[in-house]
Protein backbone atom coordinates (compact mmCIF):
# COMPACT_ATOMS: atom_id res chain seq x y z
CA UNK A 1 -59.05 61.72 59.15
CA UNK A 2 -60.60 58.50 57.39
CA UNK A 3 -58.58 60.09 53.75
CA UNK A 4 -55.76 59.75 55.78
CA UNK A 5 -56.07 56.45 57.21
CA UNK A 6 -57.38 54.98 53.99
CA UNK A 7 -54.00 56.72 52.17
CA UNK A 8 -52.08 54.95 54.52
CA UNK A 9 -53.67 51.96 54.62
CA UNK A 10 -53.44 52.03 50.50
CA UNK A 11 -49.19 52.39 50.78
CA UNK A 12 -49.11 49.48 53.08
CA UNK A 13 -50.61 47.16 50.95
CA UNK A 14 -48.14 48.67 47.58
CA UNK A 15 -45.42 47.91 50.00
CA UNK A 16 -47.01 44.38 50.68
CA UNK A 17 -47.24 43.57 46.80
CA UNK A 18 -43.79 45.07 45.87
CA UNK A 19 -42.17 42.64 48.51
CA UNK A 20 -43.88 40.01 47.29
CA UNK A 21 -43.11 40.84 43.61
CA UNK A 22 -39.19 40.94 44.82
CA UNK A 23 -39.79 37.70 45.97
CA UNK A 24 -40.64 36.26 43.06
CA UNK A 25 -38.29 37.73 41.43
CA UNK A 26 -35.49 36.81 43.75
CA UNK A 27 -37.33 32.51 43.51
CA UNK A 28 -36.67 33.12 39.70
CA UNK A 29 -33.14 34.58 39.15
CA UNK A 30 -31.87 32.15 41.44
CA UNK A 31 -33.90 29.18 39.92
CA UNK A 32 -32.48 30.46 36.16
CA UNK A 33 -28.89 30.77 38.17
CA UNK A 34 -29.48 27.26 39.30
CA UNK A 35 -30.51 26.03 35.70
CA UNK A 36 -27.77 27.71 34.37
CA UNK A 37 -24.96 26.38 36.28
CA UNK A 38 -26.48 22.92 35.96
CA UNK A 39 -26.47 23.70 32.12
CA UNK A 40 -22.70 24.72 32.14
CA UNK A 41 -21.41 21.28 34.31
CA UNK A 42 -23.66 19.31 31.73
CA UNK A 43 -22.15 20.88 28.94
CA UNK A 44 -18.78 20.67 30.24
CA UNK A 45 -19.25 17.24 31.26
CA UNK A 46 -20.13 16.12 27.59
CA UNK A 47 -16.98 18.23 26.78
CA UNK A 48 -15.05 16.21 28.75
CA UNK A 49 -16.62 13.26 27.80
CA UNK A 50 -16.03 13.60 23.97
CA UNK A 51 -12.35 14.38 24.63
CA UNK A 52 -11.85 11.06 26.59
CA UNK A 53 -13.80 9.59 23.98
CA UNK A 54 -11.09 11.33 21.19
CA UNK A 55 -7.91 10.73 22.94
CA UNK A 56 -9.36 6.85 23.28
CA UNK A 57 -9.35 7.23 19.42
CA UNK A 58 -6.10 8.30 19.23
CA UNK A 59 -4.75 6.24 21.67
CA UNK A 60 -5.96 3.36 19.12
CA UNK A 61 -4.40 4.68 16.74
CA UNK A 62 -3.67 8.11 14.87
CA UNK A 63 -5.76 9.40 12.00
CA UNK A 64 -4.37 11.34 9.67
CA UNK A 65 -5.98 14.25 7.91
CA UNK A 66 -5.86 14.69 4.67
CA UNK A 67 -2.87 14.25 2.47
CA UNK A 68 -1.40 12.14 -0.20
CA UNK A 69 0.92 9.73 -0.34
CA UNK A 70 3.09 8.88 -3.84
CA UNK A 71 3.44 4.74 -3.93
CA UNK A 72 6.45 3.52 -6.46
CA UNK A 73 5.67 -0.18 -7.10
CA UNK A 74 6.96 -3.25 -9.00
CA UNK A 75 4.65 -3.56 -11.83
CA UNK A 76 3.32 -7.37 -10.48
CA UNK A 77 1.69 -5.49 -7.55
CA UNK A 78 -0.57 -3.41 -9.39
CA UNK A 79 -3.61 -6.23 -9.00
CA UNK A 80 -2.86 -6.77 -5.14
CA UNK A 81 -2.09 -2.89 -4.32
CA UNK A 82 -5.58 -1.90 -4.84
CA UNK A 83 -6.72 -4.36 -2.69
CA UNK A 84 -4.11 -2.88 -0.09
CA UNK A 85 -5.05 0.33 -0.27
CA UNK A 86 -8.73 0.00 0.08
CA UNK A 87 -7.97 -2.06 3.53
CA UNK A 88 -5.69 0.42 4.75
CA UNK A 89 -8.56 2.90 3.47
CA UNK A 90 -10.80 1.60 6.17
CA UNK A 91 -8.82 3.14 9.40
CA UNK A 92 -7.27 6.04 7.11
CA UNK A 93 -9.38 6.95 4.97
CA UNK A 94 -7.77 10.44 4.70
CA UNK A 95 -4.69 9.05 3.26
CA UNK A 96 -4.86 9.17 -0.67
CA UNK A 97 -2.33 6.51 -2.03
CA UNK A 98 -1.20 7.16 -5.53
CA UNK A 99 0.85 3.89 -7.30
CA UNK A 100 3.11 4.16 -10.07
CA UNK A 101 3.51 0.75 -11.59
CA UNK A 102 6.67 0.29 -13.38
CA UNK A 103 9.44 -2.53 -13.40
CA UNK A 104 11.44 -1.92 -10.27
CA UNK A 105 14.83 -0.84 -12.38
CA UNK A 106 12.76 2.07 -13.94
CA UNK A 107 11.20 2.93 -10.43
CA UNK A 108 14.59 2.91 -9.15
CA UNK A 109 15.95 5.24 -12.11
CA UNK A 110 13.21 7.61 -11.24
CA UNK A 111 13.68 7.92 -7.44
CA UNK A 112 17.48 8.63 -8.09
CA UNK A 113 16.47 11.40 -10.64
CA UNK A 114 14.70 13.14 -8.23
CA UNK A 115 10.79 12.17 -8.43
CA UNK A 116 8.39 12.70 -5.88
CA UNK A 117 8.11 9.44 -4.31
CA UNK A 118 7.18 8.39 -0.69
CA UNK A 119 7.25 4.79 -0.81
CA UNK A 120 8.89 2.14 -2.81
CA UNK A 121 8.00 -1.30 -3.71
CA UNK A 122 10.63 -3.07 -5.01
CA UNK A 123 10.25 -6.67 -6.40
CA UNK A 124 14.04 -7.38 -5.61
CA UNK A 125 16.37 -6.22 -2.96
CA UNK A 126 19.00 -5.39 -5.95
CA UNK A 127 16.97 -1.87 -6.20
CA UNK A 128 16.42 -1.53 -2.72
CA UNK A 129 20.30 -2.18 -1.91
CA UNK A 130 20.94 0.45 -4.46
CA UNK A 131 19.02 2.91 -2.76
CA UNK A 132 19.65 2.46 0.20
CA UNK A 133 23.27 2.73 -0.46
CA UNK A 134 22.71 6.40 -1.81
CA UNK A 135 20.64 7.67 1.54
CA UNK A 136 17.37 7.58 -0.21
CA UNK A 137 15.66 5.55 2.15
CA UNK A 138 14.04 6.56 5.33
CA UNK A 139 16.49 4.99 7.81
CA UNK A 140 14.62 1.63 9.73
CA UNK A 141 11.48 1.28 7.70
CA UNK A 142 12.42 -1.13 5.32
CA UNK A 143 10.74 -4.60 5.29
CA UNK A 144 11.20 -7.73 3.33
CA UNK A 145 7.30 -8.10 2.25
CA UNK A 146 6.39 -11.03 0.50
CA UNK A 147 8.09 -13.95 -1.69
CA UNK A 148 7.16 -15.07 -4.67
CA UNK A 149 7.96 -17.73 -7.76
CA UNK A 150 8.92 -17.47 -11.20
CA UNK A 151 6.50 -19.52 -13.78
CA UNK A 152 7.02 -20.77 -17.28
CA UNK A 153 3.77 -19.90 -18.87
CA UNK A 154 1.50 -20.33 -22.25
CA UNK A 155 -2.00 -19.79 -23.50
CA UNK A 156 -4.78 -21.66 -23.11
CA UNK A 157 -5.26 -23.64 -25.99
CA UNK A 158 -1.34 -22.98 -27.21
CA UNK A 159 -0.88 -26.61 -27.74
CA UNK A 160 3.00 -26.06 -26.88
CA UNK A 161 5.45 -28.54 -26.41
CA UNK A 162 7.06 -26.92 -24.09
CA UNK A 163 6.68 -28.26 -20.27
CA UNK A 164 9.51 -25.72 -18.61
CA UNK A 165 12.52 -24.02 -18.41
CA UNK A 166 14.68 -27.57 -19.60
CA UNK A 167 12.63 -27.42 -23.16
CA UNK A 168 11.91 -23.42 -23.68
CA UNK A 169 14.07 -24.41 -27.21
CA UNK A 170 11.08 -25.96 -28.06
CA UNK A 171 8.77 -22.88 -28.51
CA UNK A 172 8.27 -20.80 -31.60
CA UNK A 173 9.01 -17.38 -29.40
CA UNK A 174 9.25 -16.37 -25.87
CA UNK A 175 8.52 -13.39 -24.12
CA UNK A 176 10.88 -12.65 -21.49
CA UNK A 177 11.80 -9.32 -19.41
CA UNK A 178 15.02 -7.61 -19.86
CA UNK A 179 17.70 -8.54 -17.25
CA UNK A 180 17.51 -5.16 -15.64
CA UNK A 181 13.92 -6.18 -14.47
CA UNK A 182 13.44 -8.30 -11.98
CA UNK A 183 11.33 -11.66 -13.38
CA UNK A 184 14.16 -11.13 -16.16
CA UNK A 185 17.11 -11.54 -13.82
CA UNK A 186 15.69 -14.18 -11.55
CA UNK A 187 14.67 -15.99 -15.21
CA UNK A 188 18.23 -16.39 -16.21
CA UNK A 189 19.59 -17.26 -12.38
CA UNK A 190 17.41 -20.34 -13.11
CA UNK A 191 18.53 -20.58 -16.60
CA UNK A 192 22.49 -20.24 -15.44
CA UNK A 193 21.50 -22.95 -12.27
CA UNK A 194 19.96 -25.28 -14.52
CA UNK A 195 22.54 -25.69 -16.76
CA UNK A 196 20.90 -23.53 -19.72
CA UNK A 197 23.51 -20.38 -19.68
CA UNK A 198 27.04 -20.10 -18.55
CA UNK A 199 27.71 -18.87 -15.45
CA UNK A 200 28.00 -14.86 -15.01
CA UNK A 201 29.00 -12.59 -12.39
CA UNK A 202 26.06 -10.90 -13.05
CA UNK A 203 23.01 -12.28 -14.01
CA UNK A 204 20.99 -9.46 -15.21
CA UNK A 205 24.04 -8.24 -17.39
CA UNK A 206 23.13 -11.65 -19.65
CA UNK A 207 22.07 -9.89 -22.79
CA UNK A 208 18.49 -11.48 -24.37
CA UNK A 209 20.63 -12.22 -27.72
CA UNK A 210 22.63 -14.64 -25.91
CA UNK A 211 19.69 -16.21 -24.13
CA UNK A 212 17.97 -16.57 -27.42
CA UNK A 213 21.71 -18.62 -28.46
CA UNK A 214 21.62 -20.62 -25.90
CA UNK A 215 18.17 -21.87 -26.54
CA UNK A 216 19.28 -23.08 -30.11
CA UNK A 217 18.33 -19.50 -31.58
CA UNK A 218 14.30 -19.11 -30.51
CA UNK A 219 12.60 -15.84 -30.87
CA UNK A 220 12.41 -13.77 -28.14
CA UNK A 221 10.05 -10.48 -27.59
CA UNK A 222 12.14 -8.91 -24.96
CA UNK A 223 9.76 -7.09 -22.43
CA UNK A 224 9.94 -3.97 -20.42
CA UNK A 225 8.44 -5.05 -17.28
CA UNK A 226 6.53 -8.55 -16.60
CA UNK A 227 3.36 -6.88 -16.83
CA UNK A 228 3.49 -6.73 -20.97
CA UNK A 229 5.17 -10.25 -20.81
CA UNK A 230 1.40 -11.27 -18.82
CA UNK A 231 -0.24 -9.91 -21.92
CA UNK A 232 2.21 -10.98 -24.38
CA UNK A 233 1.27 -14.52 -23.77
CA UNK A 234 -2.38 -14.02 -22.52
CA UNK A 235 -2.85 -13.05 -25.73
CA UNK A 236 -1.20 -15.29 -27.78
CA UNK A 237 1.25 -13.15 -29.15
CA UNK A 238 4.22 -15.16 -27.77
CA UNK A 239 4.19 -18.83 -27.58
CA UNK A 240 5.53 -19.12 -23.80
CA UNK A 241 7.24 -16.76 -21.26
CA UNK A 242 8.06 -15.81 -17.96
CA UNK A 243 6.34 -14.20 -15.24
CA UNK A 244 5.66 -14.88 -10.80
CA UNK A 245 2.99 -17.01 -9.73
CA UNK A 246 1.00 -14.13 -8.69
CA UNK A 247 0.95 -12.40 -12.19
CA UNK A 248 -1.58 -15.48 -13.44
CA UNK A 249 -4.09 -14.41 -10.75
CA UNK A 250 -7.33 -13.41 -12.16
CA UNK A 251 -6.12 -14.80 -16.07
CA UNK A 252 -6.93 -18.57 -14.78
CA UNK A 253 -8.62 -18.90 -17.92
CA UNK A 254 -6.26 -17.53 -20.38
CA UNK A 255 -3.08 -18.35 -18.90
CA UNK A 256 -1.88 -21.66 -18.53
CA UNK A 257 1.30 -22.34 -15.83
CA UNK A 258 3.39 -24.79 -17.49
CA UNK A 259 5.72 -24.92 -14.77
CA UNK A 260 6.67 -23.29 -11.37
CA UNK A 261 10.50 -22.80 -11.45
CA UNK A 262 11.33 -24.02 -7.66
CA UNK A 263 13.34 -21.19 -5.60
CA UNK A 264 16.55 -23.85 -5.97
CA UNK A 265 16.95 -22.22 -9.12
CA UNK A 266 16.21 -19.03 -8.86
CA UNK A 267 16.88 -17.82 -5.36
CA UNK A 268 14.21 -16.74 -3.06
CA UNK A 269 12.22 -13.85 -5.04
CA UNK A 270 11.97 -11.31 -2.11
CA UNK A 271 9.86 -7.95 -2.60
CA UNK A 272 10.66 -5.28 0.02
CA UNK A 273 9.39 -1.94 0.50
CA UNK A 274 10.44 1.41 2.27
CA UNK A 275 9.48 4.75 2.60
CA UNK A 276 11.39 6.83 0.40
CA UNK A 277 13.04 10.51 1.97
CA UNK A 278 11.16 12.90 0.37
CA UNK A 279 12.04 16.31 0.73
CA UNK A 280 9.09 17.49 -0.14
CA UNK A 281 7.00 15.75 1.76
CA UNK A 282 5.67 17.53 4.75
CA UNK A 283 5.16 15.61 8.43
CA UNK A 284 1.69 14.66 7.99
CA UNK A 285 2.89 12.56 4.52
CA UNK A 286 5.78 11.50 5.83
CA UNK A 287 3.91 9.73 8.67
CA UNK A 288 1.21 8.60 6.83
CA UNK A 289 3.49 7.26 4.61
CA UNK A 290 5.93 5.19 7.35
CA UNK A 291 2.60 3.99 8.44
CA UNK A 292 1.36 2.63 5.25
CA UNK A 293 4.68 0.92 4.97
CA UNK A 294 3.85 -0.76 8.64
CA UNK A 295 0.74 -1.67 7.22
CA UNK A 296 2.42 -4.31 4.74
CA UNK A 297 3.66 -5.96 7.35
CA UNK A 298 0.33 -6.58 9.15
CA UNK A 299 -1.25 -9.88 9.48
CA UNK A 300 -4.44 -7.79 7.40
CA UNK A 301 -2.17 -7.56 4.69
CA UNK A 302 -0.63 -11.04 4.93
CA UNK A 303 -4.34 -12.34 4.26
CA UNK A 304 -4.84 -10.60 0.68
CA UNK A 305 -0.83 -10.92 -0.85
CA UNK A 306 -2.29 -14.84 -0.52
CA UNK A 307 -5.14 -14.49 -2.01
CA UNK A 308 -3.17 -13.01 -4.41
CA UNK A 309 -0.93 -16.17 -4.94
CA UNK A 310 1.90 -14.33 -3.10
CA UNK A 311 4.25 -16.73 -0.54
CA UNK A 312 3.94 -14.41 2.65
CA UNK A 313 6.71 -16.82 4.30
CA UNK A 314 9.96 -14.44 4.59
CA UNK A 315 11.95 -13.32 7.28
């Protein structure tokens, strides 16, 4: 009789301990359920949080991943494009911009042959009208840019005679562009407005023999692009020549402006740019590059084409 009542007695206190144990267990699945959920709407939270905090990036403005974009530019950029493109660099720095520096007749040549080009600089609208004309531009993203101004210039310590474009028949040579290029055709607008050279239908078809007639026979190094008529004269090769305003920046002390030919004579000097329609080009390029174009016209890039002696007054 007492085994049996001690047996019993035994069970009910395993049954005691076993409820207890389920207890516990129940208190500590439901406080890891608890923890658990609270985990998930944290983490889904932050989720949500980090895409309100991404679309408020891209409501700001859209990055682009990574692609490259092909830059065709007058060759009197090249100083002031690098400048550019490490501002633009700052919000998309993704975007690789490539320039080609060339005068903007040989760009021009180029794009109509069939290069792979996105944007184009142009230091004249001449080039731009051209190809814009043949469909080659990206419909409503060209912009008239910058101005500039044509400058009779000489080496320090030339001792030249020469104080402009009325005495130029005074130097001992001159290096000036062909009329194709740009600084060469606005050159001999001045010359033909100032009396120099006889009138023409077309400027830039005024060949550099007869300039060199007209100014009493003077030698003349004619020049691809304005860039080699900058270091024609910087260094001392030619006596004087022609280049803009903003080709002397950063050559303060080796070039010397002699004169800066007002735009009476030569016409405003307007440099416009456009994306180019590139067939190869997929979306993500094409955007990037119709933004970079955008970019030109931004009061960001106003600031450096002054600092790089550029006139940013156009319409």
């Amino acid at each position: 009789m007492k085994k049996k009542t001690v047996s019993i007695l035994l069970m009910a206190a395993m049954a005691l301990s076993l409820a207890a144990c389920g207890s516990s267990n129940s208190t500590d699945s439901s406080s890891k359920s608890s923890s658990k959920a609270e985990s998930t709407s944290a983490s889904s939270a932050s989720s949500e949080a980090e895409s309100a905090s991404s679309a408020k990036s891209t409501a700001d403005g859209e990055v682009f991943d990574d692609t490259t974009v092909t830059v065709f530019a007058a060759k009197s950029l090249n100083s002031v494009m690098e400048m550019l493109i490490s501002e633009y660099n700052k919000t998309q720095p993704n975007v690789k911009l490539v320039g080609s520096y060339d005068s903007s007749g040989t760009l021009m040549t180029q794009i109509e042959e069939g290069a792979s080009c996105d944007v184009f600089f142009s230091a004249a609208a001449k080039q731009m009208d051209q190809l814009e004309g043949e469909n080659l531009l990206v419909e409503g993203t060209r912009h008239n840019i910058v101005n500039n101004q044509v400058c009779v210039v000489t080496y320090e310590g030339s001792n030249t005679e020469v104080t402009g474009l009325e005495d130029l028949n005074k130097a001992s040579s001159i290096a000036l562009a062909d009329g194709s290029v740009p600084v060469g055709k606005y050159t001999r607008e001045a010359l033909v407005n100032a009396g120099i050279l006889e009138k023409a239908d077309d400027v830039s078809a005024i060949t550099t023999q007869q300039v060199s007639e007209a100014l009493g026979g003077v030698e003349i190094n004619e020049c691809a692009n304005v860039g080699a008529v900058t270091s024609a004269v910087a260094e001392g090769s030619n006596e004087v020549g022609t280049v803009y305003y903003s080709d002397t920046y950063g050559l303060e002390d080796r070039l010397k402006v002699l004169q800066v030919v007002p735009y009476d004579l030569t016409g405003n000097v307007i440099y416009t740019a456009a994306q180019v329609v590139n067939k190869e080009a997929d979306e993500t390029e094409q955007a990037a590059a119709k933004d970079f174009v955008e970019f030109l016209t931004s009061d960001e890039a106003a600031a450096i084409f002054r600092n790089y002696y550029f006139d940013t007054e156009v319409e």
